[in-house]
N, C-alpha and C. Protein backbone atom coordinates (compact mmCIF):
# COMPACT_ATOMS: atom_id res chain seq x y z
N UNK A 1 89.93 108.27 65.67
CA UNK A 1 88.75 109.06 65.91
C UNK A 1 89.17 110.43 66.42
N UNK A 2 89.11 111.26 65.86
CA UNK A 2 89.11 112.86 66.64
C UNK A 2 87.82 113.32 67.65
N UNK A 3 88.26 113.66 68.15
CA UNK A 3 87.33 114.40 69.35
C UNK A 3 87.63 115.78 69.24
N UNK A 4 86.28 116.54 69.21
CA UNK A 4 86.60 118.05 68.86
C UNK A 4 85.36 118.98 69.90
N UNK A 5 86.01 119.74 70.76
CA UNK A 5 84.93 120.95 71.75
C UNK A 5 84.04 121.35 70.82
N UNK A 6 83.06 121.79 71.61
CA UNK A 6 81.90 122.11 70.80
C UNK A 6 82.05 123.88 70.50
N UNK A 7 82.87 124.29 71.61
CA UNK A 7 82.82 125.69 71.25
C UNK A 7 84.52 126.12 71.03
N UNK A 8 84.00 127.49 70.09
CA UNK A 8 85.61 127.89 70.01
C UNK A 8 86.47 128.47 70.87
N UNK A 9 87.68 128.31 71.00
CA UNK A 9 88.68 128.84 72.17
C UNK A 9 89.54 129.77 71.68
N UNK A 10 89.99 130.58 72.64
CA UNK A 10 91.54 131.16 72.29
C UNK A 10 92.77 130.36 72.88
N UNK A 11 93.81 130.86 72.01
CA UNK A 11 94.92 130.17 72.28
C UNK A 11 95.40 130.11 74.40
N UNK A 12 95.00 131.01 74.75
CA UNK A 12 95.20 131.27 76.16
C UNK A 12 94.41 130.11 77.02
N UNK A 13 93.12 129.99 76.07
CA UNK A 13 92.37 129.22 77.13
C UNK A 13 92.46 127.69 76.59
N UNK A 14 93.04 127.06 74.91
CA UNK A 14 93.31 126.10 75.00
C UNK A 14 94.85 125.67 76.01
N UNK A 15 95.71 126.62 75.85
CA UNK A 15 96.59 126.43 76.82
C UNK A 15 96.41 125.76 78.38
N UNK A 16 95.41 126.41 78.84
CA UNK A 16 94.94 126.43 80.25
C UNK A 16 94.37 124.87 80.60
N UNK A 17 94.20 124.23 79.28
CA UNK A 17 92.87 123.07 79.47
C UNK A 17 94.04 121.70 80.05
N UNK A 18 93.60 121.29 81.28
CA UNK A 18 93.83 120.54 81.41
C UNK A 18 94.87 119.13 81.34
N UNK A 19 94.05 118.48 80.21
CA UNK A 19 94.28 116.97 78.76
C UNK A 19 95.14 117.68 78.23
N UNK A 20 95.80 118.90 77.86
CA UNK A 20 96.24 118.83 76.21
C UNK A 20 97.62 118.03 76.25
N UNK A 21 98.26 117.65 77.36
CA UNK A 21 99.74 116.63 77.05
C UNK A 21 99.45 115.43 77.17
N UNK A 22 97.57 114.77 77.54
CA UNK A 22 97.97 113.17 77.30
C UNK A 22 97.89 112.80 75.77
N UNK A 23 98.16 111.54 75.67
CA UNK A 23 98.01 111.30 74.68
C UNK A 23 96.51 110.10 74.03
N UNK A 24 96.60 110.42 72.65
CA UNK A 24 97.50 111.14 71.78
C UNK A 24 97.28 112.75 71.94
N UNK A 25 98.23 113.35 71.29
CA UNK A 25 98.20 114.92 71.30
C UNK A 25 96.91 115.86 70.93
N UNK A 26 96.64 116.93 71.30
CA UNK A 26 95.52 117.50 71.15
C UNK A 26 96.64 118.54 69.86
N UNK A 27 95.56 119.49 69.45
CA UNK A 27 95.87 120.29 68.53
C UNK A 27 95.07 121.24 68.33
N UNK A 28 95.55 122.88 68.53
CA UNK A 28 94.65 124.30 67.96
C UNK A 28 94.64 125.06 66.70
N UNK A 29 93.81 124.78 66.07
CA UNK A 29 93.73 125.30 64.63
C UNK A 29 92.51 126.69 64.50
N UNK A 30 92.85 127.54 64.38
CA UNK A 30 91.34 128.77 64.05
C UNK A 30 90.45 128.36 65.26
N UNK A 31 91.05 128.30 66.76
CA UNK A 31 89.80 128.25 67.86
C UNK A 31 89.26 127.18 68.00
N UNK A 32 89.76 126.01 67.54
CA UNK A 32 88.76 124.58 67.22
C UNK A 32 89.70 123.47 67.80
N UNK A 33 90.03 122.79 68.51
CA UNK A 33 90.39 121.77 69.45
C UNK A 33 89.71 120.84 68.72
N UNK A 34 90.87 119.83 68.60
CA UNK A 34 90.73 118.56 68.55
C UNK A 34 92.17 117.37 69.17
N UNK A 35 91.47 116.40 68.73
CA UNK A 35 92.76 115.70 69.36
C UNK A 35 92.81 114.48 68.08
N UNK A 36 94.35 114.31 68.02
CA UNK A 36 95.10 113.79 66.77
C UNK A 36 94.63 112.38 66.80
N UNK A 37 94.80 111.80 65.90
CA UNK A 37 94.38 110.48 65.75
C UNK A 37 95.69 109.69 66.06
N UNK A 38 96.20 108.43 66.61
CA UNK A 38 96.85 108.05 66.72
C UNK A 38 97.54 106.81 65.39
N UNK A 39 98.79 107.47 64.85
CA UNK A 39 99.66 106.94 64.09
C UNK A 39 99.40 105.18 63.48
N UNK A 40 98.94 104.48 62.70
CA UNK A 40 98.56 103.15 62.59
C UNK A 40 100.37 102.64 61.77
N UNK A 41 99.72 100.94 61.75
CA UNK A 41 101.23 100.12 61.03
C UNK A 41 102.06 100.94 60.37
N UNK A 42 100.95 101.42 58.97
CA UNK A 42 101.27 102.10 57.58
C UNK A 42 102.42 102.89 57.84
N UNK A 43 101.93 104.13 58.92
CA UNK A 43 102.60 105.28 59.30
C UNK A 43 104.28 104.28 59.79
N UNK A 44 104.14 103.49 60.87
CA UNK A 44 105.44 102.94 61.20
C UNK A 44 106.45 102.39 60.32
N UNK A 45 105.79 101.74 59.29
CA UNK A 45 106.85 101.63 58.61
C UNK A 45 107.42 102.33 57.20
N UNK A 46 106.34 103.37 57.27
CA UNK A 46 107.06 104.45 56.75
C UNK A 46 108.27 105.53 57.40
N UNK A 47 107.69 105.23 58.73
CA UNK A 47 108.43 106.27 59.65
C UNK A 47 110.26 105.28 59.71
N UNK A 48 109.81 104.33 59.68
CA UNK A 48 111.55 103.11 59.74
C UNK A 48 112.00 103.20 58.37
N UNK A 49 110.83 103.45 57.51
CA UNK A 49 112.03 103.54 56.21
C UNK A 49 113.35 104.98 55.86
N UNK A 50 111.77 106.14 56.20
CA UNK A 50 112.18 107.25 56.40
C UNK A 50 113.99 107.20 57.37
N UNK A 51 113.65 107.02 58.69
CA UNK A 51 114.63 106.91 59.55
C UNK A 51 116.21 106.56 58.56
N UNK A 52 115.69 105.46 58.07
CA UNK A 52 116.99 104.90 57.47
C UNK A 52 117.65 105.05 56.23
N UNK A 53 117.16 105.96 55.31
CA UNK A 53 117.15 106.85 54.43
C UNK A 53 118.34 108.20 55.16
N UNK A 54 117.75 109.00 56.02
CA UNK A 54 118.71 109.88 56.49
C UNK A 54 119.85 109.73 57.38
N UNK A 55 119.34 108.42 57.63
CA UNK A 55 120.93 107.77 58.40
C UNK A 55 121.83 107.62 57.54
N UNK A 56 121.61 106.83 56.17
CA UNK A 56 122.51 106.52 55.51
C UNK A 56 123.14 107.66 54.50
N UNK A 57 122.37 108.78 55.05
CA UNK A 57 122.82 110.19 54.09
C UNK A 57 123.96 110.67 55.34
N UNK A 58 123.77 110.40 56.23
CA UNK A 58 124.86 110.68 56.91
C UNK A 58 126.27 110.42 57.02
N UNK A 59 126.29 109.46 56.32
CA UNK A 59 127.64 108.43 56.06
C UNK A 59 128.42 108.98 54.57
């Protein structure tokens, strides 16, 4: 679910806010705050395949 301010910000004053390091992460795009959706299974085991793909390019 994203959660998004109702009004627009500048970068100075999303800086200033509070929340923006819990998680999951917030994010500033064109003045508009929202906060990221958090990563599901799918993403994980793409992210372990990924991982092990550039490991083995390392070798």
């Amino acid at each position: 679910m994203t959660v998004a301010l109702p009004q627009r910000l500048t970068l100075e004053q999303f800086l200033t806010l509070p929340y923006i390091e819990e998680s999951p992460a917030w994010e500033f795009v064109q003045g508009e705050v929202s906060q990221k959706p958090m990563p599901g299974g799918k993403h994980s085991r793409i992210q372990s395949l990924l991982v092990g793909v550039i490991n083995g390019a390392d070798r």
